[in-house]
Protein backbone atom coordinates (compact mmCIF):
# COMPACT_ATOMS: atom_id res chain seq x y z
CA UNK A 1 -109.76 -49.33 -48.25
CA UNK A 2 -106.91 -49.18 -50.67
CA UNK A 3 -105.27 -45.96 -48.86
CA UNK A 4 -105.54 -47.77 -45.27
CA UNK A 5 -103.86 -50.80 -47.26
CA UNK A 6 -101.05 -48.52 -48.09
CA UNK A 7 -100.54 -46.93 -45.06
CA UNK A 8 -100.21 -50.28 -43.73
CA UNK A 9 -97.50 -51.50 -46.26
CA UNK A 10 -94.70 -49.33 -44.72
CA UNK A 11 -94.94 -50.65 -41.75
CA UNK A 12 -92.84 -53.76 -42.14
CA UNK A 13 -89.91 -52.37 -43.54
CA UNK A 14 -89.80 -50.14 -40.50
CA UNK A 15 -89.65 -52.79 -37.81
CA UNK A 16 -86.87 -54.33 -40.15
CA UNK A 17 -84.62 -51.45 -40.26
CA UNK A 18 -85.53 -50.62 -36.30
CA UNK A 19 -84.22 -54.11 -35.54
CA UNK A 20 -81.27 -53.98 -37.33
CA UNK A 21 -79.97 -50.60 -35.72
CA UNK A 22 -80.68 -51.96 -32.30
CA UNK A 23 -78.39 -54.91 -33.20
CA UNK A 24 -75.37 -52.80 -34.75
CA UNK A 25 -75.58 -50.55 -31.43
CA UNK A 26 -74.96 -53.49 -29.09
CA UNK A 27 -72.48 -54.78 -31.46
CA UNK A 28 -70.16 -52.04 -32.07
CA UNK A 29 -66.98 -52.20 -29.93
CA UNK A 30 -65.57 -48.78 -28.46
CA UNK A 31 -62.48 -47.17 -30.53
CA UNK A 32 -58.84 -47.69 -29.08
CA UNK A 33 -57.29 -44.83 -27.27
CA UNK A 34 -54.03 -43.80 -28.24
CA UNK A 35 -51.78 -42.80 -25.22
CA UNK A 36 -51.55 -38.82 -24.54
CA UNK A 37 -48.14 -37.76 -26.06
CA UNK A 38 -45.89 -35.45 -23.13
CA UNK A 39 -45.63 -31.93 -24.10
CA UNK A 40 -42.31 -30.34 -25.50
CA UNK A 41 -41.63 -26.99 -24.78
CA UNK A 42 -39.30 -24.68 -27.19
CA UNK A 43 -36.35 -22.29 -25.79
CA UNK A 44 -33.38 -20.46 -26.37
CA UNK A 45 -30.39 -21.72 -24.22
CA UNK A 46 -26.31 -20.84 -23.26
CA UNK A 47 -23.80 -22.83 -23.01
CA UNK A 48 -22.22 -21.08 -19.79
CA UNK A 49 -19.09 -20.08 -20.31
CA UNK A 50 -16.74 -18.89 -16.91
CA UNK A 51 -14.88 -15.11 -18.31
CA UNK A 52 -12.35 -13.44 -16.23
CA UNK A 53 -14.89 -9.81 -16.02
CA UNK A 54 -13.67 -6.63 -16.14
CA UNK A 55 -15.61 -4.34 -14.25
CA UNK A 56 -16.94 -1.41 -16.21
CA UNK A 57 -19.26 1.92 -15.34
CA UNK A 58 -20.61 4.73 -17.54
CA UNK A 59 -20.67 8.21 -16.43
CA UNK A 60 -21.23 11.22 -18.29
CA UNK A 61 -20.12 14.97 -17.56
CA UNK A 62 -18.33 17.93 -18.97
CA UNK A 63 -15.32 18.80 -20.62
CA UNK A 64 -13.18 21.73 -18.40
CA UNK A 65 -10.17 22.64 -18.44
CA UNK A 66 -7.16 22.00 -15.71
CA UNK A 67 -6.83 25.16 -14.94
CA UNK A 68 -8.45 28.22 -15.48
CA UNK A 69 -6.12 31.46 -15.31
CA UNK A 70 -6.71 35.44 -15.50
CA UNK A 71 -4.27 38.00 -16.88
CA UNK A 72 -4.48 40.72 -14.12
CA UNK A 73 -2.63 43.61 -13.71
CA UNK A 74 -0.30 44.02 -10.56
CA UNK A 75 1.03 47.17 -11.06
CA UNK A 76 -1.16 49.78 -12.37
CA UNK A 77 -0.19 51.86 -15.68
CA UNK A 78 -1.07 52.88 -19.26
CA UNK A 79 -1.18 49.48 -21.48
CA UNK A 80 1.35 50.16 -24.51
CA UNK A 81 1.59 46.96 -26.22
CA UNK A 82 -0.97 43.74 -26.81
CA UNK A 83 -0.40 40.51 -28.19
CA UNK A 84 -1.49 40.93 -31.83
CA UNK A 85 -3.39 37.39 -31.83
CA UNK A 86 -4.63 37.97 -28.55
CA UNK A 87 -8.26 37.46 -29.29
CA UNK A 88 -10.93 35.23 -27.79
CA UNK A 89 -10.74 31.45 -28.97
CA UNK A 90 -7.03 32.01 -29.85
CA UNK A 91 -4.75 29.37 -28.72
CA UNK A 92 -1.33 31.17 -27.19
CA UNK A 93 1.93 29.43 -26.34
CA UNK A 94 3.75 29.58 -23.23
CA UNK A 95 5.57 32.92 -22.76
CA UNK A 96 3.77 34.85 -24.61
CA UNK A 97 3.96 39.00 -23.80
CA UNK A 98 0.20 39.09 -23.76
CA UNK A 99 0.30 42.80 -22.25
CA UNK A 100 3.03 46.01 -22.03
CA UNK A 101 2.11 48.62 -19.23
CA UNK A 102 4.09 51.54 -19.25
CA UNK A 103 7.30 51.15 -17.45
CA UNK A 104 9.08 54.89 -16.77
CA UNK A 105 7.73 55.07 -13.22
CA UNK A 106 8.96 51.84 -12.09
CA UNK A 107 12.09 52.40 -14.16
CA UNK A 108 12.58 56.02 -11.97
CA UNK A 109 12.04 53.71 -9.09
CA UNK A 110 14.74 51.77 -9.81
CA UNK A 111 17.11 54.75 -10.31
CA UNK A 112 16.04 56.36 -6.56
CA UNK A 113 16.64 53.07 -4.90
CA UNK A 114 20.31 52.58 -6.81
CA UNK A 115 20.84 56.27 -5.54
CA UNK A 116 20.16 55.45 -1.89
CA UNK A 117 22.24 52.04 -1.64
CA UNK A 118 25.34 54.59 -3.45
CA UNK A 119 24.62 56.82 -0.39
CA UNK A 120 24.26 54.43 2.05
CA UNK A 121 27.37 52.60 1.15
CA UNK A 122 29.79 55.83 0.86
CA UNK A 123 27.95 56.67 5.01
CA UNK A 124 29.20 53.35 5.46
CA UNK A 125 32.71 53.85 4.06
CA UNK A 126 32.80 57.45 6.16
CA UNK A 127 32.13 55.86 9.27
CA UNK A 128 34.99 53.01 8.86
CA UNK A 129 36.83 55.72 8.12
CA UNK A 130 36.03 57.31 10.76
CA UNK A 131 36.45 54.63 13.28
CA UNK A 132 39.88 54.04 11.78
CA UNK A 133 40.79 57.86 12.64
CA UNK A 134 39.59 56.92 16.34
CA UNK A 135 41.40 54.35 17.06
CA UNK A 136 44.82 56.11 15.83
CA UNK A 137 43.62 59.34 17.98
CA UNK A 138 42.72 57.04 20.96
CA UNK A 139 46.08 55.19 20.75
CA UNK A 140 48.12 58.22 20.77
CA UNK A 141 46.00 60.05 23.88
CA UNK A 142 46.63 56.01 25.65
CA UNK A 143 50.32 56.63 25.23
CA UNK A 144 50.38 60.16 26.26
CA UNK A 145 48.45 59.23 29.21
CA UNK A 146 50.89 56.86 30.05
CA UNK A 147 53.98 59.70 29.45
CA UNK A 148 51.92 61.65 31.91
CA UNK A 149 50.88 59.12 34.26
CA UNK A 150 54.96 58.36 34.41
CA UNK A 151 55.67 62.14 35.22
CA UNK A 152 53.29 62.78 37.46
CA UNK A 153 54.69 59.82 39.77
CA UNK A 154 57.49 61.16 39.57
CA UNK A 155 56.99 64.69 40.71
CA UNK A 156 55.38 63.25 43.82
CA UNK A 157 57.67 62.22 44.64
CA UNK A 158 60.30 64.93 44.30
CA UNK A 159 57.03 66.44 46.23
CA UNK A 160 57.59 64.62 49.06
CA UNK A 161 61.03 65.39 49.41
CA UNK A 162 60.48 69.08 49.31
CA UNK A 163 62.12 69.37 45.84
CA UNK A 164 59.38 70.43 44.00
CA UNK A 165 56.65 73.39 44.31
CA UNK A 166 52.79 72.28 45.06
CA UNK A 167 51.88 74.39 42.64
CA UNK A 168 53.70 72.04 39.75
CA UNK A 169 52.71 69.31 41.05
CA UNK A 170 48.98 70.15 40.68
CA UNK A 171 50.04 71.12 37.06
CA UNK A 172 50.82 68.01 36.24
CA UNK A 173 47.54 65.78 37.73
CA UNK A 174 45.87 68.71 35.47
CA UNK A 175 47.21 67.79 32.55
CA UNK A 176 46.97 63.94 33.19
CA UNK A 177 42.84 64.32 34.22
CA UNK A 178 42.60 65.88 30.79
CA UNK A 179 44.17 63.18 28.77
CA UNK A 180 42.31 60.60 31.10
CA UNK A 181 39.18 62.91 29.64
CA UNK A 182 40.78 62.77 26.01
CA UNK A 183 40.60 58.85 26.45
CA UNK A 184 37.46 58.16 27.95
CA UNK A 185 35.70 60.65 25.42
CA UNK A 186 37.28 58.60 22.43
CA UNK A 187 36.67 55.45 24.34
CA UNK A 188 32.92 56.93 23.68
CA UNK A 189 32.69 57.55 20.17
CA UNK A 190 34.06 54.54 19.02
CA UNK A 191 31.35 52.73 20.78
CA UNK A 192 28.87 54.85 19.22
CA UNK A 193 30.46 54.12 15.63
CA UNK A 194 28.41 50.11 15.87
CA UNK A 195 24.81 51.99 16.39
CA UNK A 196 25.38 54.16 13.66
CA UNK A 197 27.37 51.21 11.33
CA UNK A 198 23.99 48.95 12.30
CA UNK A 199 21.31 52.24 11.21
CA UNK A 200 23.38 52.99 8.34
CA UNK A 201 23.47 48.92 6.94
CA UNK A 202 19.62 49.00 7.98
CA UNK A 203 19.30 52.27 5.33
CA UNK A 204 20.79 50.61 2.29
CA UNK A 205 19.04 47.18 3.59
CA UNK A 206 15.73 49.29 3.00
CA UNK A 207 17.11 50.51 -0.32
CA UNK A 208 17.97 47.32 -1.41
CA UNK A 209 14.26 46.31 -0.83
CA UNK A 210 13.15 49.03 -3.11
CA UNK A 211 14.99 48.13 -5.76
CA UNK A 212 14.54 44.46 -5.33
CA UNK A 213 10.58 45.81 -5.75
CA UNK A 214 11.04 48.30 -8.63
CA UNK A 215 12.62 45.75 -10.86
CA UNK A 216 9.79 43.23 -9.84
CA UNK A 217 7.74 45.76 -10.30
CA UNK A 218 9.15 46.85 -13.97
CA UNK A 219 8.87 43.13 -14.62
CA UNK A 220 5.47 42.98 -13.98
CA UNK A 221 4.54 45.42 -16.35
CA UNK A 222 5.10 42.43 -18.98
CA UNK A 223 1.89 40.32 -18.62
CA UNK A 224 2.97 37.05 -19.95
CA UNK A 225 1.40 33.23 -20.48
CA UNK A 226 2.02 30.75 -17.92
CA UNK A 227 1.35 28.07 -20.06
CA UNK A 228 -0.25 27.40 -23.46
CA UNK A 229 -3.26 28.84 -23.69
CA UNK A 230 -7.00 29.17 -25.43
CA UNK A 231 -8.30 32.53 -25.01
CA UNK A 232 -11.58 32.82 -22.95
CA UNK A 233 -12.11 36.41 -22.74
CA UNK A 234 -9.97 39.95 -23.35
CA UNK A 235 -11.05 43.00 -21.58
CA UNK A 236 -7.45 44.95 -21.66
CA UNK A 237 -7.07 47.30 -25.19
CA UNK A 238 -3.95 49.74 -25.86
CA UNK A 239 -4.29 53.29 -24.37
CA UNK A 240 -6.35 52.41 -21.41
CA UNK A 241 -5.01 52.92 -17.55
CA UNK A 242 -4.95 49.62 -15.76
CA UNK A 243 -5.21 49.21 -12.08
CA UNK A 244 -3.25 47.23 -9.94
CA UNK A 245 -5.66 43.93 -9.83
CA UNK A 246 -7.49 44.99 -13.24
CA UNK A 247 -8.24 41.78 -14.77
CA UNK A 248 -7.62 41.50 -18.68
CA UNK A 249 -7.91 38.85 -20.41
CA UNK A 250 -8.69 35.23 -18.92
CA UNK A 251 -8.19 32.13 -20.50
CA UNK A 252 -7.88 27.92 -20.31
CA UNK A 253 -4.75 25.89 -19.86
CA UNK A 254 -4.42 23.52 -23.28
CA UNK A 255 -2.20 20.67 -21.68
CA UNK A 256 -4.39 19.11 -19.71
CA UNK A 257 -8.59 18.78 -20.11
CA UNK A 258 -10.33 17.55 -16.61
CA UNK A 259 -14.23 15.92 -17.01
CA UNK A 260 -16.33 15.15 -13.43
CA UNK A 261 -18.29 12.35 -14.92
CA UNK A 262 -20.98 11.30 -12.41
CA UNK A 263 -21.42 7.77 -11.43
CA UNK A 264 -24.04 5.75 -9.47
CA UNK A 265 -22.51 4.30 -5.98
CA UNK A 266 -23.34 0.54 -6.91
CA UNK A 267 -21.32 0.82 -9.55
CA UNK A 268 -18.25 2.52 -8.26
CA UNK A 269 -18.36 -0.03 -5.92
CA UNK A 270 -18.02 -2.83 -7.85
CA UNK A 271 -15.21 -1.44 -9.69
CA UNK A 272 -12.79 -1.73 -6.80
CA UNK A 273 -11.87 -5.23 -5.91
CA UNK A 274 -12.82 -6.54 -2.60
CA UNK A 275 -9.13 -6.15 -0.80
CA UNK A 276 -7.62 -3.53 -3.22
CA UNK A 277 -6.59 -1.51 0.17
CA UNK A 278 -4.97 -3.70 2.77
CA UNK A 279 -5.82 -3.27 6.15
CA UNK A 280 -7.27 0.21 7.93
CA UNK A 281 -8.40 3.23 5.27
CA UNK A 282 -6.74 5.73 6.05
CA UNK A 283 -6.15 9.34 3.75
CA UNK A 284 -3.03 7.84 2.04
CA UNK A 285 -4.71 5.03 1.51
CA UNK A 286 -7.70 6.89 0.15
CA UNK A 287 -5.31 9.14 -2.09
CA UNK A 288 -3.78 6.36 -3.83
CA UNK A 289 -7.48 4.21 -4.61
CA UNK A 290 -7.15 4.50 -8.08
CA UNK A 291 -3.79 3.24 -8.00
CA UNK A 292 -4.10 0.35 -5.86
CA UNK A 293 -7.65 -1.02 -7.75
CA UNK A 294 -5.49 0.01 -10.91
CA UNK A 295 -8.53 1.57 -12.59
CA UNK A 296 -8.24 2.26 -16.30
CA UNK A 297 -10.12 5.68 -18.21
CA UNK A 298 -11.65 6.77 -21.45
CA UNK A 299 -13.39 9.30 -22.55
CA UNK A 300 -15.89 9.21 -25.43
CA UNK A 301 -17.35 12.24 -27.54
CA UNK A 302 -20.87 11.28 -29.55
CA UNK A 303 -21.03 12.73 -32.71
CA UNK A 304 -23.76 12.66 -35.29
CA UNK A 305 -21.81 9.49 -37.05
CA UNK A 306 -19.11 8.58 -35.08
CA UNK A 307 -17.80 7.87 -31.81
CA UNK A 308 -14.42 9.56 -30.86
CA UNK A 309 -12.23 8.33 -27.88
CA UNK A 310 -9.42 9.42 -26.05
CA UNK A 311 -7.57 7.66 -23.52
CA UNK A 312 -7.77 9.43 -20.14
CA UNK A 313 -6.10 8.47 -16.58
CA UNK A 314 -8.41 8.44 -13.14
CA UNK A 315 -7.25 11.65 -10.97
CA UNK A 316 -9.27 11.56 -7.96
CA UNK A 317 -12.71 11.08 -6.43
CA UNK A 318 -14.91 14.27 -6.39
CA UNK A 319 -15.30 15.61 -2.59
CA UNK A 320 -19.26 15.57 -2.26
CA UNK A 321 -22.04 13.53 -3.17
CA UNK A 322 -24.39 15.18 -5.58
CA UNK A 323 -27.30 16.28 -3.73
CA UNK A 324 -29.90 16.08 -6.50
CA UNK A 325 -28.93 12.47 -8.33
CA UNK A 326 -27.46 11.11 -5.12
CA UNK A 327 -24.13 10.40 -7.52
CA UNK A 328 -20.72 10.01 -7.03
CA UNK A 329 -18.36 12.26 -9.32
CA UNK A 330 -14.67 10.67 -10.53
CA UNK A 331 -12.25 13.33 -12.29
CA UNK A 332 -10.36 11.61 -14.95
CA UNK A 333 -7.67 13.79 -16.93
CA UNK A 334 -7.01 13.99 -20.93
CA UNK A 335 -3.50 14.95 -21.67
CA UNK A 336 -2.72 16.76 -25.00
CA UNK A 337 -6.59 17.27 -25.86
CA UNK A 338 -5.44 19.44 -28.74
CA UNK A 339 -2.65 17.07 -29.85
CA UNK A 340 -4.93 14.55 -32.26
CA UNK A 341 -7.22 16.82 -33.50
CA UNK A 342 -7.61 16.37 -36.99
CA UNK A 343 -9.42 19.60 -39.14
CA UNK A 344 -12.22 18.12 -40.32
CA UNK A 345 -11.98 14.86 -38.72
CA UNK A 346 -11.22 14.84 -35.45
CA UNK A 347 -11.88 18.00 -33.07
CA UNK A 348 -9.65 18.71 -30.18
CA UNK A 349 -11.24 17.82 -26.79
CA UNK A 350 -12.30 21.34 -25.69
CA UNK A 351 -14.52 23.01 -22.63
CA UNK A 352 -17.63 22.48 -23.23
CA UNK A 353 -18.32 19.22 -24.96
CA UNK A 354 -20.53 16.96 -23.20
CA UNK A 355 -19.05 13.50 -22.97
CA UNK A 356 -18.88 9.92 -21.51
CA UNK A 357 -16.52 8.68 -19.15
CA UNK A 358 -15.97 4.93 -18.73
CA UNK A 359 -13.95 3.58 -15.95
CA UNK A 360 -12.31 -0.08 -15.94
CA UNK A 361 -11.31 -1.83 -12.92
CA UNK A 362 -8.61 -4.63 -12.91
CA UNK A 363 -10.30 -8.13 -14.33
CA UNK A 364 -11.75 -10.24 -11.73
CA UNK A 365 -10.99 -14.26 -11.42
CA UNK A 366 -13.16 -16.48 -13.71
CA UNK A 367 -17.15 -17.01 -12.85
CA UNK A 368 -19.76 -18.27 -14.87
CA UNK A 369 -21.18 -15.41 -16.37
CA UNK A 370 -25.47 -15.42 -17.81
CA UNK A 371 -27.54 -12.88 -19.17
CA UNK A 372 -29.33 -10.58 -16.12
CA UNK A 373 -32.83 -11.40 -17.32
CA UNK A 374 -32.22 -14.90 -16.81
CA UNK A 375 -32.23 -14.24 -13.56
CA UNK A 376 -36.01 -14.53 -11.67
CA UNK A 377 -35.94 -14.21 -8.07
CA UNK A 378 -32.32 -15.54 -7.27
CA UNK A 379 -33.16 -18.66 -9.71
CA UNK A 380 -32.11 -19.36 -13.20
CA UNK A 381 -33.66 -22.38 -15.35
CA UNK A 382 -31.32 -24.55 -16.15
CA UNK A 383 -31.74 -28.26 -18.41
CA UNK A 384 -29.94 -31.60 -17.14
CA UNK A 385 -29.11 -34.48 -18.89
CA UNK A 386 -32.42 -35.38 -19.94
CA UNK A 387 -33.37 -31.82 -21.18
CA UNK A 388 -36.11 -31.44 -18.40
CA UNK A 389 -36.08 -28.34 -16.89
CA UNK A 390 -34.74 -27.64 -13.32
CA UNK A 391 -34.99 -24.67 -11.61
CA UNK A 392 -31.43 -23.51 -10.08
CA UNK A 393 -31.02 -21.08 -7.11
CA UNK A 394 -27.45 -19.28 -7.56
CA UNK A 395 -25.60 -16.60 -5.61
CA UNK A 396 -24.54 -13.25 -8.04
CA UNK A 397 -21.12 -12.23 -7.76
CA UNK A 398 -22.03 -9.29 -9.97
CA UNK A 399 -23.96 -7.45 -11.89
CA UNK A 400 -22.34 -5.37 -15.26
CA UNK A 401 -24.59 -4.37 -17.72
CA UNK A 402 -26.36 -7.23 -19.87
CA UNK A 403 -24.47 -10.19 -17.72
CA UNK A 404 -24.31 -11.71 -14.14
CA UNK A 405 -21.50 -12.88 -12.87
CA UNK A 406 -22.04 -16.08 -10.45
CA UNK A 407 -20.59 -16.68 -7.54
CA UNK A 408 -22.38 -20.04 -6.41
CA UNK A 409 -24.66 -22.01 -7.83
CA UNK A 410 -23.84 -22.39 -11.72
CA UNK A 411 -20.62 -24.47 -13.25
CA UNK A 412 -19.53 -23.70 -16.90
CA UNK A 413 -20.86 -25.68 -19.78
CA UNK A 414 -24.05 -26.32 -17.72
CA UNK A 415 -27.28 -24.61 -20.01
CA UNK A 416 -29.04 -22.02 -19.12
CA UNK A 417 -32.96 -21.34 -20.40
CA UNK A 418 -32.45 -17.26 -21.75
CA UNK A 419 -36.17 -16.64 -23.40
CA UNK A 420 -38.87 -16.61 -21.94
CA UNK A 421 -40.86 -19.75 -20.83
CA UNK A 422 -44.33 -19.93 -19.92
CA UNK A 423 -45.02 -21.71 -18.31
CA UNK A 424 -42.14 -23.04 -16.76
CA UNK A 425 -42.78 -26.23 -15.07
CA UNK A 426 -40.12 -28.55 -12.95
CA UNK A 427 -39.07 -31.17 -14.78
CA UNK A 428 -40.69 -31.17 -17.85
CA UNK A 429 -38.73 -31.49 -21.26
CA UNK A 430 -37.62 -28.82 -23.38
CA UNK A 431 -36.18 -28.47 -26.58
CA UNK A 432 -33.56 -26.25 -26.35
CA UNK A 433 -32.01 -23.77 -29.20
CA UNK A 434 -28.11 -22.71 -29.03
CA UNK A 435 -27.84 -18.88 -28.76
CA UNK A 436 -24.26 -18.94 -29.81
CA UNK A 437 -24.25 -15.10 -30.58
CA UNK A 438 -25.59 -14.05 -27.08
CA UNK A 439 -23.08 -15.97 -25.89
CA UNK A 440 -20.20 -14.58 -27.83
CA UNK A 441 -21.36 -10.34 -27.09
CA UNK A 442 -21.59 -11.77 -23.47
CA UNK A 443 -18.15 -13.02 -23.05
CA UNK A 444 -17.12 -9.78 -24.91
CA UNK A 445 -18.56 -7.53 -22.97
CA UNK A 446 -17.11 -9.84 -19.89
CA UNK A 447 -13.79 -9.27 -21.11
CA UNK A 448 -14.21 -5.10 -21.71
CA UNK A 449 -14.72 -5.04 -25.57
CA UNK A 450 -17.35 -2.83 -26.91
CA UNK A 451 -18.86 -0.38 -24.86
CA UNK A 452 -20.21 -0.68 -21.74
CA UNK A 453 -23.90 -0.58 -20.84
């Protein structure tokens, strides 16, 4: 009875506390909402700034020499003499006597030919001689003639009046038929005397020639340098018979070094202005390119732990397209390559080294310039007054390295969203961070300082 009571007991306070939590349920009032707060997004931004751009391209290729020039031997004989620094890798001035061949036979030539214009010339002087005699001979047979022309005139006519014997009278046209004879046979030789004046001239013409030839030839057997020179190769030594056309010794002009740096298409063509060459191409036209889009040159060497330039001048378009990169090559010239060269500092620009080539085209006119990757399909993200995002469609004037240039579509000072944004929703607000030093390399790089990319 007692444990039923008990169980009982707790039944009360039960109902109590069930009431009461029925009543603070219905009572309770829902909590107040707070309003959603609008997201902010976080990005780097530009102020866009409009550079005048100077149009840049990289290239790379090797260093070779202007020209590249052999010592060979025109006239064959024993070598007597060689340079005594003639060596390979030796540097040689201009006039150098690199090689002596023997001379004596072209030095007996010389003598033979001298002995045939003597002979030709005293021929000469016998036949003026000669046609001197000639005429004197030939002018005293004329008047003699004439004496005997006179006579026999006469005697005809004493003939005719019976004075004089036939017999005397055929005498006399004898004797004038033989100087008549006398006449016509000097008449003869002294128009023979021309021919043999014209063979005789031709004779000491040819002997001239020889000797003109001998003493070329005697010259020739001094090999000597065109132009400064660094040894490539020697092949001649003292003692041994050289051939006419023996080559011995080769080497590399020093004045000038030539590097055919190869360069994509796209951007050779943006380093010539649009309008460079007026009107029709034609070859002049062509020839002076460089010129008229008054592109610049230099020419970098990439050491271990430095960089070493040297200014170079654009010489001319290479006359193929490479076959393998599908690249255009552009020969720019290095005068002096020895002249700076420092021992131990600063090498001399020789064949050989394999370097870049960077090519400058006149600046353009101002554009707004932004980094490339801002660029997303022919949009950039740009933020208005209200720093809410808008995206911008723009028009690229051109691409150089890191930057765009643009045409159309993008005004200086505007900002321009350079990091990544994801997502990147129209119109909503961003909170935008100044990249000043992206910025500043951009406009440098606009304007040509630094290396291009």
């Amino acid at each position: 009875m007692n444990v039923i009571w008990k169980r009982l007991m707790i039944l009360p306070p039960l109902a109590v506390g069930g009431v009461l939590l029925a009543w603070a349920i219905l009572d309770v009032s829902p909590p107040a909402r707070a309003p959603a707060a609008e997201r902010v997004a976080t990005a780097r931004i530009i102020a866009v700034e409009a550079v005048s751009v100077v149009p840049r391209a990289i290239g790379h290729g090797t260093v070779s020499p202007r020209a590249v020039w052999s010592a060979v031997a025109e006239v064959e004989g024993r070598i007597i003499a060689k340079a005594e620094r003639l060596a390979r890798g030796a540097v040689i001035r201009k006039g150098t006597v690199l090689f002596r061949l023997d001379p004596i036979d072209h030095s007996l030539a010389i003598a033979e030919a001298e002995a045939d214009i003597n002979a030709a010339e005293a021929e000469l002087r016998e036949l003026e001689i000669e046609r001197v005699n000639l005429e004197a001979s030939r002018a005293l047979e004329r008047r003699a003639l004439e004496l005997g022309e006179r006579e026999l005139e006469r005697k005809r006519k004493l003939a005719k009046r019976g004075t004089l014997a036939r017999a005397a009278l055929d005498g006399e046209e004898r004797t004038v038929l033989g100087l008549r004879a006398k006449v016509r046979d000097l008449d003869n030789q002294l128009r023979r005397l021309p021919a043999e004046r014209d063979l005789k001239q031709a004779r000491r013409l040819q002997a001239e020639a020889r000797l003109e030839s001998a003493r070329r030839d005697l010259e020739r057997t001094e090999i000597r340098a065109p132009y400064d020179l660094r040894i490539a190769e020697v092949e001649g030594e003292v003692s041994e018979f050289a051939a006419a056309g023996t080559v011995l010794a080769r080497g590399d002009a020093v004045d000038i070094a030539e590097v055919t740096a190869q360069f994509a298409p796209a951007r050779v063509r943006t380093l010539i202005a649009p309008g460079a060459v007026k009107g029709p191409v034609t070859i002049a036209s062509f020839a002076r390119v460089a010129e008229l889009a008054h592109l610049e040159a230099v020419v970098r060497l990439h050491l271990e732990d430095r960089v070493i330039e040297w200014p170079a001048r654009f010489s001319r378009f290479a006359d193929t397209i490479d076959p393998e990169t599908r690249t255009v090559g552009a020969i720019v010239a290095v005068d002096d390559p020895y002249g700076a060269a420092k021992p131990g500092e600063r090498p001399p620009l020789v064949k050989g080294f394999r370097v870049d080539v960077e090519l400058r085209g006149a600046a353009r006119p101002a554009l707004p310039i932004v980094p490339r990757e801002a660029i997303t399909e022919g949009h950039v993200l740009v933020l208005d007054a209200d720093n809410r995002l808008r995206r911008r469609p723009v028009v690229v004037g051109m691409r150089l390295g890191a930057l765009a240039a643009i045409a159309e579509g993008l005004d200086a000072g505007e900002r321009v969203v350079v990091s990544d944004l994801s997502p990147a929703i129209e119109g909503m607000r961003v909170d935008g961070v100044l990249d000043g030093a992206l910025a500043s390399r951009l406009a440098a790089e606009a304007r040509g300082e630094g290396t291009a990319r």
